[in-house]
C-alpha atoms as a PDB file:
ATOM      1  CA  UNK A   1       8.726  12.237 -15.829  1.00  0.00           C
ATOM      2  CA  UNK A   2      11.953  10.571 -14.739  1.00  0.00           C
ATOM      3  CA  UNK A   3      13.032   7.274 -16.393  1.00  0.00           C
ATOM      4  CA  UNK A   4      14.510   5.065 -14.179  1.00  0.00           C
ATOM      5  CA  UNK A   5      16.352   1.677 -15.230  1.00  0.00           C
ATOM      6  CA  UNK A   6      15.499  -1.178 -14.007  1.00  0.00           C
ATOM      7  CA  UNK A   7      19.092  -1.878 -11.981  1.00  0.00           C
ATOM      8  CA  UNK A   8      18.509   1.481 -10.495  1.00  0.00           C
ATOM      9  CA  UNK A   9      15.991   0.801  -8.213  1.00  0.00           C
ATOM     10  CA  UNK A  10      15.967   1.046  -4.884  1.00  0.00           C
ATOM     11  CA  UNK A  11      14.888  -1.039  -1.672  1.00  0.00           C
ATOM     12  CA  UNK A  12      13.524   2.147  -0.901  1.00  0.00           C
ATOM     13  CA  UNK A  13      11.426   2.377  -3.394  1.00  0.00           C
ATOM     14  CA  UNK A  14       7.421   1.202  -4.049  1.00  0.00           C
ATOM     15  CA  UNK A  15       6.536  -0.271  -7.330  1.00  0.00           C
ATOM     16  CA  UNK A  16       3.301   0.204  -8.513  1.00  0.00           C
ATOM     17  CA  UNK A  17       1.628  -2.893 -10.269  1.00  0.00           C
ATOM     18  CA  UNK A  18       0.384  -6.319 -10.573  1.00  0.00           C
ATOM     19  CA  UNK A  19       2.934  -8.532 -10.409  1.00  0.00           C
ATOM     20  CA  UNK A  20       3.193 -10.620  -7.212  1.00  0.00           C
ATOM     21  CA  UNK A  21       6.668 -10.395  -7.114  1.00  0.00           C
ATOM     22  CA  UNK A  22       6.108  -6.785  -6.224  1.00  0.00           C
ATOM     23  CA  UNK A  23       4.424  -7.217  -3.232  1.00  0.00           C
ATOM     24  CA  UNK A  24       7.908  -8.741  -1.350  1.00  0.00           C
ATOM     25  CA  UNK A  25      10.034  -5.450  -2.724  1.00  0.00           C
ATOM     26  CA  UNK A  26      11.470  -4.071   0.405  1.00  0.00           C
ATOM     27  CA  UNK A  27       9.810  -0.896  -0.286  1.00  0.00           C
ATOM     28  CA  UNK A  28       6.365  -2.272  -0.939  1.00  0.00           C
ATOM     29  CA  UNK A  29       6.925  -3.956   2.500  1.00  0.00           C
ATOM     30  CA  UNK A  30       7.836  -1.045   4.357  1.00  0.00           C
ATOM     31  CA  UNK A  31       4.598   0.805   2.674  1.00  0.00           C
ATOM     32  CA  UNK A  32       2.628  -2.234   4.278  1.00  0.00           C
ATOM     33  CA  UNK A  33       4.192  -1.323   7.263  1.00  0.00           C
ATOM     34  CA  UNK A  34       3.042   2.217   7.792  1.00  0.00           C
ATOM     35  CA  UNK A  35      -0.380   1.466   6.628  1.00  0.00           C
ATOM     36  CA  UNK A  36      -1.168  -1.209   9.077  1.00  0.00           C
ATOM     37  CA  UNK A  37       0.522   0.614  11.880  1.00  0.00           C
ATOM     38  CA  UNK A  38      -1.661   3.971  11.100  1.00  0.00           C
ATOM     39  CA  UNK A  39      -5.371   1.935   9.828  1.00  0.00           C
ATOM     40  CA  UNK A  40      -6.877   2.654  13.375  1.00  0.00           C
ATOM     41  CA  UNK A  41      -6.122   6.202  12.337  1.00  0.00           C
ATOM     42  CA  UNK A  42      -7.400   5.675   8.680  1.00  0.00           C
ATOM     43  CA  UNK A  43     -10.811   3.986  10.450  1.00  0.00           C
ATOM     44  CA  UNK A  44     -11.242   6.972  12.522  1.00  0.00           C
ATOM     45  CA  UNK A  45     -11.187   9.945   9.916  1.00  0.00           C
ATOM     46  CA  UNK A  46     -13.949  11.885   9.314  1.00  0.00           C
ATOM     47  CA  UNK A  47     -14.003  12.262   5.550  1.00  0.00           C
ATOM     48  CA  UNK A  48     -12.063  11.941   2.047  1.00  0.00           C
ATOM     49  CA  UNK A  49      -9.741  15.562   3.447  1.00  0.00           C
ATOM     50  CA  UNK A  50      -8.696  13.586   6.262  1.00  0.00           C
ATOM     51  CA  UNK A  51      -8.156  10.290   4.447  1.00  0.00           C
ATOM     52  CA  UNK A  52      -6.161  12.015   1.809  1.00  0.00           C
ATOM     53  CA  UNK A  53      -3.660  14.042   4.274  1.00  0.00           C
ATOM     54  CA  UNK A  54      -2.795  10.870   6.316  1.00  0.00           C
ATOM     55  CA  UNK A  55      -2.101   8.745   2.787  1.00  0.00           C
ATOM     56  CA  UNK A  56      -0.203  11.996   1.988  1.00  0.00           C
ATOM     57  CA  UNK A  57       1.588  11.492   5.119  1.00  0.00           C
ATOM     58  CA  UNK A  58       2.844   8.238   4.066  1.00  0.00           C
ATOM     59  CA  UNK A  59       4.016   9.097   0.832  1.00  0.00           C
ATOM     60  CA  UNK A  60       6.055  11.877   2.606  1.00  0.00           C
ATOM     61  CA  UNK A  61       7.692   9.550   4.863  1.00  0.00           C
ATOM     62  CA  UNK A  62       8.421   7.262   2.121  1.00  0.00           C
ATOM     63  CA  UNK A  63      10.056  10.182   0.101  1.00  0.00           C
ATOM     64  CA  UNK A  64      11.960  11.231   3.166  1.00  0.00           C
ATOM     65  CA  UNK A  65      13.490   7.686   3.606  1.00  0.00           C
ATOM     66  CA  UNK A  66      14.623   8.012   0.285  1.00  0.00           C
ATOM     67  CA  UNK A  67      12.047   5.835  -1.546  1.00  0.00           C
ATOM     68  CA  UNK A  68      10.485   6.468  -4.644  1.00  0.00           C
ATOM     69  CA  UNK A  69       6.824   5.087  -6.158  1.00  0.00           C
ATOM     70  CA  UNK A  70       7.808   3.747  -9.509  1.00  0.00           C
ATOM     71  CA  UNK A  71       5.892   2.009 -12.056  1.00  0.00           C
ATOM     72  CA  UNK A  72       6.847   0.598 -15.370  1.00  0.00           C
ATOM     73  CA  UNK A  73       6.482   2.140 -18.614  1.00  0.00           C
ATOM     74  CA  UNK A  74       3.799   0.470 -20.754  1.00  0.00           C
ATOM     75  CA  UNK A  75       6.377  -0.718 -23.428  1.00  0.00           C
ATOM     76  CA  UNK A  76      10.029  -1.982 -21.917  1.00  0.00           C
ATOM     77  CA  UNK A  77      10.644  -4.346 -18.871  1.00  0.00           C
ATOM     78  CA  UNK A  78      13.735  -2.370 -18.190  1.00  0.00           C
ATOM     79  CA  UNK A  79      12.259   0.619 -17.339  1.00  0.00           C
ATOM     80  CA  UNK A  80      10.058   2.694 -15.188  1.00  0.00           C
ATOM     81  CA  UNK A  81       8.910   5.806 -13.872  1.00  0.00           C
ATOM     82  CA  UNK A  82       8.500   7.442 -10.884  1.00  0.00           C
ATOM     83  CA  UNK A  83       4.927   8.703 -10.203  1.00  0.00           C
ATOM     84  CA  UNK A  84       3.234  12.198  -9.441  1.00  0.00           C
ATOM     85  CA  UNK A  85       1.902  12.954  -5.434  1.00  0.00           C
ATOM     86  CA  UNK A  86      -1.449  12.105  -6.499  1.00  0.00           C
ATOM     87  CA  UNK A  87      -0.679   8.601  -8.203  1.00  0.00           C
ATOM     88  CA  UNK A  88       1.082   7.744  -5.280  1.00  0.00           C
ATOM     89  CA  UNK A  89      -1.198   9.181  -2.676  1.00  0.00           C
ATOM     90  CA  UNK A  90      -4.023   6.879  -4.586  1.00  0.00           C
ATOM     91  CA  UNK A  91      -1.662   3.847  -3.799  1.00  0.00           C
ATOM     92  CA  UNK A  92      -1.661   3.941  -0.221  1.00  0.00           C
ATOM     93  CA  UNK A  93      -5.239   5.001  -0.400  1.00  0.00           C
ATOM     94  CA  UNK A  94      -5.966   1.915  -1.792  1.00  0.00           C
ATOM     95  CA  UNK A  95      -3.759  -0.062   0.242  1.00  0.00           C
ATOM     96  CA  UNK A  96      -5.324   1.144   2.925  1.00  0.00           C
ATOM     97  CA  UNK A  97      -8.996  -0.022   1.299  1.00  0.00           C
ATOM     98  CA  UNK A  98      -7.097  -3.592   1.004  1.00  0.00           C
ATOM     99  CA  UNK A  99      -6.643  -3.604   4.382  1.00  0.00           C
ATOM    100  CA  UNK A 100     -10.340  -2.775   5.505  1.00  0.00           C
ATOM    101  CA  UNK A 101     -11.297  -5.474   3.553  1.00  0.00           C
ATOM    102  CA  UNK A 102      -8.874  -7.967   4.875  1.00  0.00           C
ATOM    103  CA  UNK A 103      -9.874  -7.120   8.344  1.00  0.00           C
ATOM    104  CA  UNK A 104     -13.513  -7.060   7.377  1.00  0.00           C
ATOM    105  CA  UNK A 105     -12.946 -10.746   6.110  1.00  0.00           C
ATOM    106  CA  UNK A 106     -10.601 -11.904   9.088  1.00  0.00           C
ATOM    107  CA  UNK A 107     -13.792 -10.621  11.427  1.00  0.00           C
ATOM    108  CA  UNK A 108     -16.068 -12.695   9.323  1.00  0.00           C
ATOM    109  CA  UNK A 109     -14.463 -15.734   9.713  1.00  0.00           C
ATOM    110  CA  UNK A 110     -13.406 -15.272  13.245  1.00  0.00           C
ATOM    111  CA  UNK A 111     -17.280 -14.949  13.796  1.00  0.00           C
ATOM    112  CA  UNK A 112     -18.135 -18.253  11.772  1.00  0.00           C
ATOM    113  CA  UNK A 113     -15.416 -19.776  13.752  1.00  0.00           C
ATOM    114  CA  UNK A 114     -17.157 -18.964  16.899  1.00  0.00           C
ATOM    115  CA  UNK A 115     -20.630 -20.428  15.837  1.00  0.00           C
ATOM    116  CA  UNK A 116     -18.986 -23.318  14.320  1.00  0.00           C
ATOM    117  CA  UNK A 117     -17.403 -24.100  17.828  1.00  0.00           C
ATOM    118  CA  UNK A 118     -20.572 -23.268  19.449  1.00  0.00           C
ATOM    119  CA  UNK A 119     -22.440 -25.489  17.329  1.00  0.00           C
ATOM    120  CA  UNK A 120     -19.584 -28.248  17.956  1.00  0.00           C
ATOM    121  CA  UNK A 121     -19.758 -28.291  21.598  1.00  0.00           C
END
């Protein structure tokens, strides 16, 4: 696996973690992006193939912008290591999950909103 220091990175590239400081990285951004503009799509598959080849898709566009999916090594601060296709591919899978739930819950509330006005007329 490539070692990457931590100076190195790119805006290009996705870290993989945790912290909350990752989730403004440029490249964590951009992910966000991509998955939010293609969840209709994601909603719409029929099955874990298709599922996996549109996250796959994403990852490729990421890789052809330049961007990497990095995550630190267990040990140092300092550095970190870029991630095989199927680590990566399991990121924006799951970001993609975060996002069903998110819209789940904004639904939810938008609905208790409505009977709470209902109720307040």
């Amino acid at each position: 696996m490539n070692m990457i220091l931590a100076d190195t990175i790119l805006s290009k590239d996705v870290l993989i973690g945790h912290s909350p400081c990752y989730r403004n990285h440029p490249g964590n951004v951009s992910l966000r992006e991509l998955v939010e503009w293609d969840y209709h799509r994601y909603e719409n598959c029929n099955g874990k193939l298709e599922k996996t080849k549109l996250s796959q898709g994403i990852v490729d566009i990421i890789v052809e912008r330049g961007g990497r999916f990095l995550k630190q090594t267990n040990n140092q601060e300092q550095i970190w290591q870029e991630v095989d296709g199927e680590e990566a591919r399991d990121k924006v899978a799951s970001m993609f999950r975060s996002t069903r739930k998110r819209k789940r819950r904004e639904c939810e509330l938008d609905a208790l909103f409505l009977v709470w006005m209902e109720v307040s007329l």
